[in-house]
PDB file of N, CA and C in Angstrom:
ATOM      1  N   UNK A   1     -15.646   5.682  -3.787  1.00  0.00           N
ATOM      2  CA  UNK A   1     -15.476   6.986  -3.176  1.00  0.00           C
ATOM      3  C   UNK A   1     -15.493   6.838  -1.666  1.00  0.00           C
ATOM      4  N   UNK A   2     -14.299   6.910  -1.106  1.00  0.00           N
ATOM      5  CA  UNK A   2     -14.026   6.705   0.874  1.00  0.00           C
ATOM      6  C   UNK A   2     -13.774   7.890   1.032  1.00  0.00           C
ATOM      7  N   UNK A   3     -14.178   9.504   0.223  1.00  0.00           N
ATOM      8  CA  UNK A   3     -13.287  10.652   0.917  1.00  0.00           C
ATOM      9  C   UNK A   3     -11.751  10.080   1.239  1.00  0.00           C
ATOM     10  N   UNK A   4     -10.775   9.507   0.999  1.00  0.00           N
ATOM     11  CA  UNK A   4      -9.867   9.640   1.434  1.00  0.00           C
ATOM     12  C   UNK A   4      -8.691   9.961  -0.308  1.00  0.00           C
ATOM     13  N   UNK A   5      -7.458   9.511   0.032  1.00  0.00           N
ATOM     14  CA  UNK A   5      -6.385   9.784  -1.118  1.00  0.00           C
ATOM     15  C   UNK A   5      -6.130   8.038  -1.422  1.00  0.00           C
ATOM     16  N   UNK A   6      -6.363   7.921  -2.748  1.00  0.00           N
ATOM     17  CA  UNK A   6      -6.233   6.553  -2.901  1.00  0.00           C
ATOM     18  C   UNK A   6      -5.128   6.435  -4.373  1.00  0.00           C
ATOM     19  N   UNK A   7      -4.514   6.296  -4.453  1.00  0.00           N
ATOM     20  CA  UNK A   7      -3.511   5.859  -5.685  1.00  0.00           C
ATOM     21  C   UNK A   7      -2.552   4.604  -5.989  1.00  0.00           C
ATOM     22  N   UNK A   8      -2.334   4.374  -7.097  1.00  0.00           N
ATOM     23  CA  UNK A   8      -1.134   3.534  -7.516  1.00  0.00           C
ATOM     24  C   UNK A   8      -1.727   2.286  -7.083  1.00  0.00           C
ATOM     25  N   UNK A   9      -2.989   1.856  -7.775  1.00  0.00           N
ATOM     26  CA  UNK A   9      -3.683   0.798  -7.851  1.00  0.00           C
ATOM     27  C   UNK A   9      -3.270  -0.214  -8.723  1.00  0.00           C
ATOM     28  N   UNK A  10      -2.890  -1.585  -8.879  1.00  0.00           N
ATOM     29  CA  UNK A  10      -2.171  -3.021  -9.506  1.00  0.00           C
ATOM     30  C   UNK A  10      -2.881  -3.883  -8.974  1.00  0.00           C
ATOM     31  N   UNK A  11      -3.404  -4.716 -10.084  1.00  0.00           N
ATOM     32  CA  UNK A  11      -4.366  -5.850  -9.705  1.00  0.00           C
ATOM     33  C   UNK A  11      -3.429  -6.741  -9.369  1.00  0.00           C
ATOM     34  N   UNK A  12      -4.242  -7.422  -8.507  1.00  0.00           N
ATOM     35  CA  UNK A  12      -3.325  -9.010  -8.283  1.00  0.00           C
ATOM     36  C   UNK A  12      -3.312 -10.090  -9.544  1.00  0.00           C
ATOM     37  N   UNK A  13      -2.758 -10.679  -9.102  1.00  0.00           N
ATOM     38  CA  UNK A  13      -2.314 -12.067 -10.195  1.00  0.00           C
ATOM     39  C   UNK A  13      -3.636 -12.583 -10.657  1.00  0.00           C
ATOM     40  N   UNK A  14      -5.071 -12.596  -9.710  1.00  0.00           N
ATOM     41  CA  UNK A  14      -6.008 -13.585 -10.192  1.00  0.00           C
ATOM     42  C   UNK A  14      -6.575 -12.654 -10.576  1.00  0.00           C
ATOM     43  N   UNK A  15      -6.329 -11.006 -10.278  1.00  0.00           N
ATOM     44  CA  UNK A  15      -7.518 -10.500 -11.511  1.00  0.00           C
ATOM     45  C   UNK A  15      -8.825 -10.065 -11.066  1.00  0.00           C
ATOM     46  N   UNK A  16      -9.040 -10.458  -9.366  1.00  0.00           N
ATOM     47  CA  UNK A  16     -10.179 -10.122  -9.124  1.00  0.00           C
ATOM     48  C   UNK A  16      -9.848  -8.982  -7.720  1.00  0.00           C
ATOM     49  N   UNK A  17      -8.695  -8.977  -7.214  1.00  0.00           N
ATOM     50  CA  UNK A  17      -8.190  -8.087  -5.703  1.00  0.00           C
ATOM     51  C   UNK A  17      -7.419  -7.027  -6.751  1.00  0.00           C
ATOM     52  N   UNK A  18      -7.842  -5.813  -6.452  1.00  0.00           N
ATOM     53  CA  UNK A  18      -6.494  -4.788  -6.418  1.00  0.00           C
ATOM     54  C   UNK A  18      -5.680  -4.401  -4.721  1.00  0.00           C
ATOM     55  N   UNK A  19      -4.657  -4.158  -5.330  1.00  0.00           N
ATOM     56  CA  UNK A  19      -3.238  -3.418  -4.158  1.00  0.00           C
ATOM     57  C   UNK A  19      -3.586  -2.296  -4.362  1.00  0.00           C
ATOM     58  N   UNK A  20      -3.434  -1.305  -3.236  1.00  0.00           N
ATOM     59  CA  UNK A  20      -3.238   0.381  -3.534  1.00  0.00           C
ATOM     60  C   UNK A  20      -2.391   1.167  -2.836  1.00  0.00           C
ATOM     61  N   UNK A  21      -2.448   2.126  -2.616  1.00  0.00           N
ATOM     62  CA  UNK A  21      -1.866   2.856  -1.244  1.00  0.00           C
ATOM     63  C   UNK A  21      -2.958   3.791  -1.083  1.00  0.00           C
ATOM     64  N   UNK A  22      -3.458   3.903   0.208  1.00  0.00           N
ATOM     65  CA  UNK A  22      -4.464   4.746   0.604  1.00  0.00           C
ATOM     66  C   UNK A  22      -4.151   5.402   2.054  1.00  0.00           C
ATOM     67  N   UNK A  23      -4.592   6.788   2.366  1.00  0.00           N
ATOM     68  CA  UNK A  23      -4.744   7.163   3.400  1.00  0.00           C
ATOM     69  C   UNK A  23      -6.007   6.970   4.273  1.00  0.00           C
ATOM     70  N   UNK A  24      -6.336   5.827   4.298  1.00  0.00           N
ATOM     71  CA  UNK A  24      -8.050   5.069   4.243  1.00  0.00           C
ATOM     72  C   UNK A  24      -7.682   5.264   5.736  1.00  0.00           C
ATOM     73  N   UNK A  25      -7.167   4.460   6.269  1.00  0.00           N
ATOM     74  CA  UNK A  25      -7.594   3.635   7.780  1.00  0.00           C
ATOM     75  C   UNK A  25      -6.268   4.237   8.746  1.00  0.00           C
ATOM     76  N   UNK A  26      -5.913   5.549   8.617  1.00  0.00           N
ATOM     77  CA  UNK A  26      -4.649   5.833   8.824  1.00  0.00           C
ATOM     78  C   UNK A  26      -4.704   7.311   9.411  1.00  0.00           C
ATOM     79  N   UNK A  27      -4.770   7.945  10.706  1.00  0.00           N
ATOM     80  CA  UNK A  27      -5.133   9.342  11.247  1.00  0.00           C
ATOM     81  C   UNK A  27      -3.730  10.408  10.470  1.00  0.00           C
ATOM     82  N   UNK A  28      -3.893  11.362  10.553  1.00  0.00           N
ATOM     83  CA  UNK A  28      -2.476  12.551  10.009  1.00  0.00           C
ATOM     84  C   UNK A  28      -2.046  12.596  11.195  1.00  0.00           C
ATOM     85  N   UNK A  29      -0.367  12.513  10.895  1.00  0.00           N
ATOM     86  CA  UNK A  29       0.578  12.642  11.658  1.00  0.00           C
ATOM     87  C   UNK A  29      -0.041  14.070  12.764  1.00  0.00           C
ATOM     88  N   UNK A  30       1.163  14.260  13.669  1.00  0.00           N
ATOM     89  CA  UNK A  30       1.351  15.693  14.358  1.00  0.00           C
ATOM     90  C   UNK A  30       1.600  16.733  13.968  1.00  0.00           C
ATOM     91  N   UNK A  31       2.205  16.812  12.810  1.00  0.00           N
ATOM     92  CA  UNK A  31       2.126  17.713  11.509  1.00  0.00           C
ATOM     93  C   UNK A  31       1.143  18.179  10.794  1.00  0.00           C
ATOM     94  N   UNK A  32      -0.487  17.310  11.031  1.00  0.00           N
ATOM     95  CA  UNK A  32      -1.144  17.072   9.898  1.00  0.00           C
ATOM     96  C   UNK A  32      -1.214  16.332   8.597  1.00  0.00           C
ATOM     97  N   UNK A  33      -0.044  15.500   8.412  1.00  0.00           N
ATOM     98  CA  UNK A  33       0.260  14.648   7.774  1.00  0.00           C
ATOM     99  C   UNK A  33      -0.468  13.326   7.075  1.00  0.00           C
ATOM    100  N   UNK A  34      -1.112  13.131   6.053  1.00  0.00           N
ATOM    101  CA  UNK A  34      -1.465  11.960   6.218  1.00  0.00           C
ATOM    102  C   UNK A  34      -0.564  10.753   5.697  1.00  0.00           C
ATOM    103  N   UNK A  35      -0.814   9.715   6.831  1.00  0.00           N
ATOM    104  CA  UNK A  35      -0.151   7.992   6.590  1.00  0.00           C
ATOM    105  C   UNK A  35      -0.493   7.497   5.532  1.00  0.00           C
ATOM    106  N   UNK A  36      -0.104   7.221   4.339  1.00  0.00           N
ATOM    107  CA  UNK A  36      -0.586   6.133   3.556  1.00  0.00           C
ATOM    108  C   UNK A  36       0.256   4.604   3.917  1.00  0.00           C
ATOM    109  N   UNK A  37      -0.666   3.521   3.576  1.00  0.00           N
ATOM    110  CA  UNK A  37      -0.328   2.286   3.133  1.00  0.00           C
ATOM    111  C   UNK A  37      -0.943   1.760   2.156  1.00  0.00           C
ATOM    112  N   UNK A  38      -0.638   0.394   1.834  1.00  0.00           N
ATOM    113  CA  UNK A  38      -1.412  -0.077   1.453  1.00  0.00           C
ATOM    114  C   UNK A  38      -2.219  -1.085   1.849  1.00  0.00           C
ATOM    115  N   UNK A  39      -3.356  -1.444   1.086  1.00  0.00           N
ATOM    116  CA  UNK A  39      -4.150  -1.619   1.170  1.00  0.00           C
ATOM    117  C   UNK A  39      -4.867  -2.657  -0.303  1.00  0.00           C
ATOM    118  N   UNK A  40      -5.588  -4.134   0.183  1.00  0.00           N
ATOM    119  CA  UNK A  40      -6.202  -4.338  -0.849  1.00  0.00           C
ATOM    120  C   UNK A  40      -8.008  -4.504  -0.950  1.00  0.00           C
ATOM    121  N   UNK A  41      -8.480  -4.251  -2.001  1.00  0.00           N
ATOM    122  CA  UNK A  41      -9.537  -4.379  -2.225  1.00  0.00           C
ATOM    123  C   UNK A  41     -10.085  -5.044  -3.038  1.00  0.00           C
ATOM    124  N   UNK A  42     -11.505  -5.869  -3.191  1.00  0.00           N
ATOM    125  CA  UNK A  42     -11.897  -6.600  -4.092  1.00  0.00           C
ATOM    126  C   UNK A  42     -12.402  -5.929  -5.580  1.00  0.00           C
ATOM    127  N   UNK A  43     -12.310  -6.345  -6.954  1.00  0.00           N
ATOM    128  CA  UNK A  43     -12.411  -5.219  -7.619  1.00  0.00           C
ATOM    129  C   UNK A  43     -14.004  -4.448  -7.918  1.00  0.00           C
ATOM    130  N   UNK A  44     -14.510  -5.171  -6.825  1.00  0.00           N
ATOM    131  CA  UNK A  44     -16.031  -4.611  -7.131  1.00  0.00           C
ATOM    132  C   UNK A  44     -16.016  -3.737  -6.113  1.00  0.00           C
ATOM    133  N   UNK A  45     -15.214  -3.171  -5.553  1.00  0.00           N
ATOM    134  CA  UNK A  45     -14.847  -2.104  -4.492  1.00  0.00           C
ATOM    135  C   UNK A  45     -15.331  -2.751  -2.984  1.00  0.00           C
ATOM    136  N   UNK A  46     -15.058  -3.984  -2.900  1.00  0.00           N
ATOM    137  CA  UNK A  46     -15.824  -4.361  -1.206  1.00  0.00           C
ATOM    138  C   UNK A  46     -14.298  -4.786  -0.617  1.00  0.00           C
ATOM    139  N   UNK A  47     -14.747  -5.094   0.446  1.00  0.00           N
ATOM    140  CA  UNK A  47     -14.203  -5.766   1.831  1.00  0.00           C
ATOM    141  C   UNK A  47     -12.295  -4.866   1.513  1.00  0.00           C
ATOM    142  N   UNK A  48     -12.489  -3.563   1.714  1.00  0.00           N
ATOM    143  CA  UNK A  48     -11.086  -3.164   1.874  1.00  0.00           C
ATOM    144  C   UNK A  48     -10.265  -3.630   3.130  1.00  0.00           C
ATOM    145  N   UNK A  49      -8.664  -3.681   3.120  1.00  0.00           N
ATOM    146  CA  UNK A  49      -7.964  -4.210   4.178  1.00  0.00           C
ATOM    147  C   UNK A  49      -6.745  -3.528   4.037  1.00  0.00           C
ATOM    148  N   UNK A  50      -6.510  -3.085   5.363  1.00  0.00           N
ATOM    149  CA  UNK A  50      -4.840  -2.689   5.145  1.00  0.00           C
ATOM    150  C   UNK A  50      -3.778  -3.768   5.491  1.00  0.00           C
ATOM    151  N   UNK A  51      -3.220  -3.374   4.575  1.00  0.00           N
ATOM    152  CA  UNK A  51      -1.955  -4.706   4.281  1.00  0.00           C
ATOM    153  C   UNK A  51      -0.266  -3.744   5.217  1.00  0.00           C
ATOM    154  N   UNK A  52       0.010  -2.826   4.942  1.00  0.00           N
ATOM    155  CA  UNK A  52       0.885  -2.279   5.688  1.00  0.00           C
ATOM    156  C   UNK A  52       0.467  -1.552   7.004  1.00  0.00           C
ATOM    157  N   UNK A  53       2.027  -1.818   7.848  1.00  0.00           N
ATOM    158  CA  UNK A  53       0.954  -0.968   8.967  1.00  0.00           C
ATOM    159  C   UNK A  53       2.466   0.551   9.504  1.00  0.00           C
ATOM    160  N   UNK A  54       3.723  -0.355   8.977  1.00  0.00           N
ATOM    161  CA  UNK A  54       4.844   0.477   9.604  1.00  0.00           C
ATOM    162  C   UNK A  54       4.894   1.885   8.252  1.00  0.00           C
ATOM    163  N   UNK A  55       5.900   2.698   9.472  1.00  0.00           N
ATOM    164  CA  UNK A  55       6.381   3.405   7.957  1.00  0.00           C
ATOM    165  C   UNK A  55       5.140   4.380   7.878  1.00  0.00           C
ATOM    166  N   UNK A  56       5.472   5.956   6.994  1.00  0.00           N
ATOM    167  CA  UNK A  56       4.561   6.801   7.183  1.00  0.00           C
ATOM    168  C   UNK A  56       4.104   7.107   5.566  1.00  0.00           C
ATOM    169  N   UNK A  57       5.007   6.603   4.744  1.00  0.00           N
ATOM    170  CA  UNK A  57       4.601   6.780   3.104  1.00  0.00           C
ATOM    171  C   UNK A  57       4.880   5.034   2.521  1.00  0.00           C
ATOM    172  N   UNK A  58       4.191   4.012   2.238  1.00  0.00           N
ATOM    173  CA  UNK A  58       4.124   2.963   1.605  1.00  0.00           C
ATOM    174  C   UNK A  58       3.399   3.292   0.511  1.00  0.00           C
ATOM    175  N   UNK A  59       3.809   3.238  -0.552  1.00  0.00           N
ATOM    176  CA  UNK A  59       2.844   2.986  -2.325  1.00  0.00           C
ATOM    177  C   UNK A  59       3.505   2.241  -3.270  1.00  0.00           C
ATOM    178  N   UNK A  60       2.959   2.280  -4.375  1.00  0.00           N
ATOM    179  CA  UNK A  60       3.649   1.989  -5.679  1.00  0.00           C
ATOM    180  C   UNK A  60       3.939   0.419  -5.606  1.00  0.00           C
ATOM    181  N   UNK A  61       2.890   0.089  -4.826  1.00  0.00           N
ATOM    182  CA  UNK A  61       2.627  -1.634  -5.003  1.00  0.00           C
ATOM    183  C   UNK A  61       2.762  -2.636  -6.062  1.00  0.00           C
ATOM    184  N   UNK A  62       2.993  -3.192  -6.547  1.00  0.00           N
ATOM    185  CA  UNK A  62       2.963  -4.534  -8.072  1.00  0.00           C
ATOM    186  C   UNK A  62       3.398  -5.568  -7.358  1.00  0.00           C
ATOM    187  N   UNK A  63       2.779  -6.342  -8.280  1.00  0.00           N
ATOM    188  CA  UNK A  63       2.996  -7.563  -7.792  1.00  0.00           C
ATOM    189  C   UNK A  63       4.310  -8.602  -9.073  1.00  0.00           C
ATOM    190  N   UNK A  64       4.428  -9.194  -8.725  1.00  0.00           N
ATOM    191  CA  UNK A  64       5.385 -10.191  -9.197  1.00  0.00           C
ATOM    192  C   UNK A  64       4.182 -11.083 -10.784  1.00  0.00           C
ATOM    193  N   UNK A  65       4.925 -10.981 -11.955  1.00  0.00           N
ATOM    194  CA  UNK A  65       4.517 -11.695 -12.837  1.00  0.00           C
ATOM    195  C   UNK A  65       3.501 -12.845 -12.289  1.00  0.00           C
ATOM    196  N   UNK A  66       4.215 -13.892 -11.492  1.00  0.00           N
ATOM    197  CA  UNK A  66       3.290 -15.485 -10.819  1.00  0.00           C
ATOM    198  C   UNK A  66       2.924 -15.049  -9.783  1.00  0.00           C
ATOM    199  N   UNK A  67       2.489 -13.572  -9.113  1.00  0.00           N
ATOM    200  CA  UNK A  67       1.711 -13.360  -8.191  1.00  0.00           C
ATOM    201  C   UNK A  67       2.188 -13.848  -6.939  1.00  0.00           C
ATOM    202  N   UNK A  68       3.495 -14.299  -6.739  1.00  0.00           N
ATOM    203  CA  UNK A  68       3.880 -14.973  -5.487  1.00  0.00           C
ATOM    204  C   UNK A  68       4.904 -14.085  -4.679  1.00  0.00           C
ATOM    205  N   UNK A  69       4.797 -12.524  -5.614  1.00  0.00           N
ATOM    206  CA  UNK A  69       5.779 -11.853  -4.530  1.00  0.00           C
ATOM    207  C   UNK A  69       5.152 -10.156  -4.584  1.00  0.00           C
ATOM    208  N   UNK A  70       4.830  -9.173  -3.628  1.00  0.00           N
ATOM    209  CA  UNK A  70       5.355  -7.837  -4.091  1.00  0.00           C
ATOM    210  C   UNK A  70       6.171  -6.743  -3.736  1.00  0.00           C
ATOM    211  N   UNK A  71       6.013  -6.006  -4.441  1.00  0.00           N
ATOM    212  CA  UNK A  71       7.201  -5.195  -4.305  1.00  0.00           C
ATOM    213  C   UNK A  71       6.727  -3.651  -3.953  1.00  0.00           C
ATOM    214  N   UNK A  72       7.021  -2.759  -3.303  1.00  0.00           N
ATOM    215  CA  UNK A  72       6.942  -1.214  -2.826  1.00  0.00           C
ATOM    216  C   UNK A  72       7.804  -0.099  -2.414  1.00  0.00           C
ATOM    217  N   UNK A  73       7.445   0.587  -2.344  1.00  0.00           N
ATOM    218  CA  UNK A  73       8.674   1.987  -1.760  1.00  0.00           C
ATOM    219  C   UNK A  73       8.071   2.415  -0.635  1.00  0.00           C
ATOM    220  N   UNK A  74       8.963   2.683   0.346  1.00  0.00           N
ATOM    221  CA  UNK A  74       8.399   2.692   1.440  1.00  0.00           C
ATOM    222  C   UNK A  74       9.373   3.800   2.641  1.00  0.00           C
ATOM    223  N   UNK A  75       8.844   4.665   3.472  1.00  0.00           N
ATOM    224  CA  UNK A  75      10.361   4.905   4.102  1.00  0.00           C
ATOM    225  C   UNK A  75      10.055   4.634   5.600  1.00  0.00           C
ATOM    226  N   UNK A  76       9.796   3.003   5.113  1.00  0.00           N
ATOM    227  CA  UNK A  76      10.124   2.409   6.750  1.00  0.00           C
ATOM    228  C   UNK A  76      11.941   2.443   6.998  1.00  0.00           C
ATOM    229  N   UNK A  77      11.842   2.414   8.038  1.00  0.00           N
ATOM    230  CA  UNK A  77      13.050   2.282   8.394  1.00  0.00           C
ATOM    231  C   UNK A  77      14.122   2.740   7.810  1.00  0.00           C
ATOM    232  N   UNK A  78      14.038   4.436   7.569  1.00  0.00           N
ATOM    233  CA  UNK A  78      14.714   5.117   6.401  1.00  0.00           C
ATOM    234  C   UNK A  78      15.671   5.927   7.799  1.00  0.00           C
ATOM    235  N   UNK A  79      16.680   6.056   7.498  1.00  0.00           N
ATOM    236  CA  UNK A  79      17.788   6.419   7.931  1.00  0.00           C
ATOM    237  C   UNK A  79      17.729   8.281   8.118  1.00  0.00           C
ATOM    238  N   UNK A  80      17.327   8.462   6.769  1.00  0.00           N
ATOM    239  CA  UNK A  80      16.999  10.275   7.033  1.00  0.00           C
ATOM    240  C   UNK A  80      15.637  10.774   6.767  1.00  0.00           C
ATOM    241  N   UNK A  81      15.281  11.862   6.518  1.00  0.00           N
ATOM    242  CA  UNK A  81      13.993  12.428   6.682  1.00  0.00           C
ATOM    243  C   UNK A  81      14.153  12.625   4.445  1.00  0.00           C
ATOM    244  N   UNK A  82      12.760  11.935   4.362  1.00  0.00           N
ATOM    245  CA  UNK A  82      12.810  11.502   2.753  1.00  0.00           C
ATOM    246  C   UNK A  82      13.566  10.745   1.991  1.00  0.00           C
ATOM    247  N   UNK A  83      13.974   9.908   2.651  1.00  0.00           N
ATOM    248  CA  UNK A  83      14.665   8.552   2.070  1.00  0.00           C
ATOM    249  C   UNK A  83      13.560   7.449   2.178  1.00  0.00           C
ATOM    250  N   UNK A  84      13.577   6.834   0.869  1.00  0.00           N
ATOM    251  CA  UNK A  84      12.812   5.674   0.499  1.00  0.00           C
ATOM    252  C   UNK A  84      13.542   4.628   0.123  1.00  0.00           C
ATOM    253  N   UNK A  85      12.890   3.454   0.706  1.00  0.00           N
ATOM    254  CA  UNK A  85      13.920   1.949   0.328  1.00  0.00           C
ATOM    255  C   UNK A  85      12.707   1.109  -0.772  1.00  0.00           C
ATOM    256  N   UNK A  86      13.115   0.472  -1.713  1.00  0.00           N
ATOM    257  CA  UNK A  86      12.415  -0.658  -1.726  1.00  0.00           C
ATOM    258  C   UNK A  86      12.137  -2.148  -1.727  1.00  0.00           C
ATOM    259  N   UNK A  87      11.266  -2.322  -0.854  1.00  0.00           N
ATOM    260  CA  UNK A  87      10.663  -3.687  -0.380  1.00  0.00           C
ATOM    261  C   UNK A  87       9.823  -4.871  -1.640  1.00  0.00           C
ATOM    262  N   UNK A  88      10.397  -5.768  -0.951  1.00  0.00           N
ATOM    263  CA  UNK A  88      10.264  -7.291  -2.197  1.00  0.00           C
ATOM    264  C   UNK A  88      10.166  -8.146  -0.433  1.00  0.00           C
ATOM    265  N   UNK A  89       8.551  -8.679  -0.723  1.00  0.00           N
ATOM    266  CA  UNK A  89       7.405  -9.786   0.083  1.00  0.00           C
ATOM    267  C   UNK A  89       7.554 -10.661  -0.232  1.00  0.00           C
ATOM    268  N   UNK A  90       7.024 -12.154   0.065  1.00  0.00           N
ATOM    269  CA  UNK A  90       6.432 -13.044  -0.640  1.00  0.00           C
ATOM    270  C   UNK A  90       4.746 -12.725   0.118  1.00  0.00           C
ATOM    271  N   UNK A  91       4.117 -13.163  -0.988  1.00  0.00           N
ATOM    272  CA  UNK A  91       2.423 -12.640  -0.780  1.00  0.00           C
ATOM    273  C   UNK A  91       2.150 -14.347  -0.498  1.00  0.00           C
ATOM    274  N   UNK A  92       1.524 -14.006   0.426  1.00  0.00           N
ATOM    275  CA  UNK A  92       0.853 -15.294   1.033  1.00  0.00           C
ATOM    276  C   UNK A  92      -0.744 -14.225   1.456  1.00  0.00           C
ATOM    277  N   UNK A  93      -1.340 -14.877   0.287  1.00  0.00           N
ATOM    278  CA  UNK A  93      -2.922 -14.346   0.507  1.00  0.00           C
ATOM    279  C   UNK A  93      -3.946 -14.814   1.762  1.00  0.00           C
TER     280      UNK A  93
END
């Protein structure tokens, strides 16, 4: 429990980190808006980290079967107002 909006949680490959998207570490736009990214955490809920930093909606994190890639929706670098692309990483932990 961080008081904040936390969703669309996928464990990593080893089973012990989850991925999320959170409005954790992220102020509301000028609108009032809040930023999500993501974000991973250990699954005993410690040492959270934000993993994205661009872009004003990042979620819907998974990772790749062998854990060596992931994937998200994101509208970085989106051309119009509510356009989402999605992004494929390689995860280097």
């Amino acid at each position: 429990h961080n008081g904040r909006s936390n969703f669309a949680p996928f464990f990593a490959h080893d089973g012990k980190r989850i991925i999320y998207s959170s409005n954790l570490s992220t102020p509301p736009d000028h609108q009032g808006r809040p930023s999500f990214h993501l974000h991973m955490i250990n699954d005993d809920g410690t040492h959270p980290e934000q993993i994205t930093f661009k872009g004003h909606f990042n979620s819907f994190p998974m990772f790749s079967p062998d854990g060596k890639q992931v994937v998200w929706s994101s509208d970085r670098n989106a051309a119009n107002p509510k356009e989402f692309n999605i992004f494929l990483a390689d995860w280097v932990p």
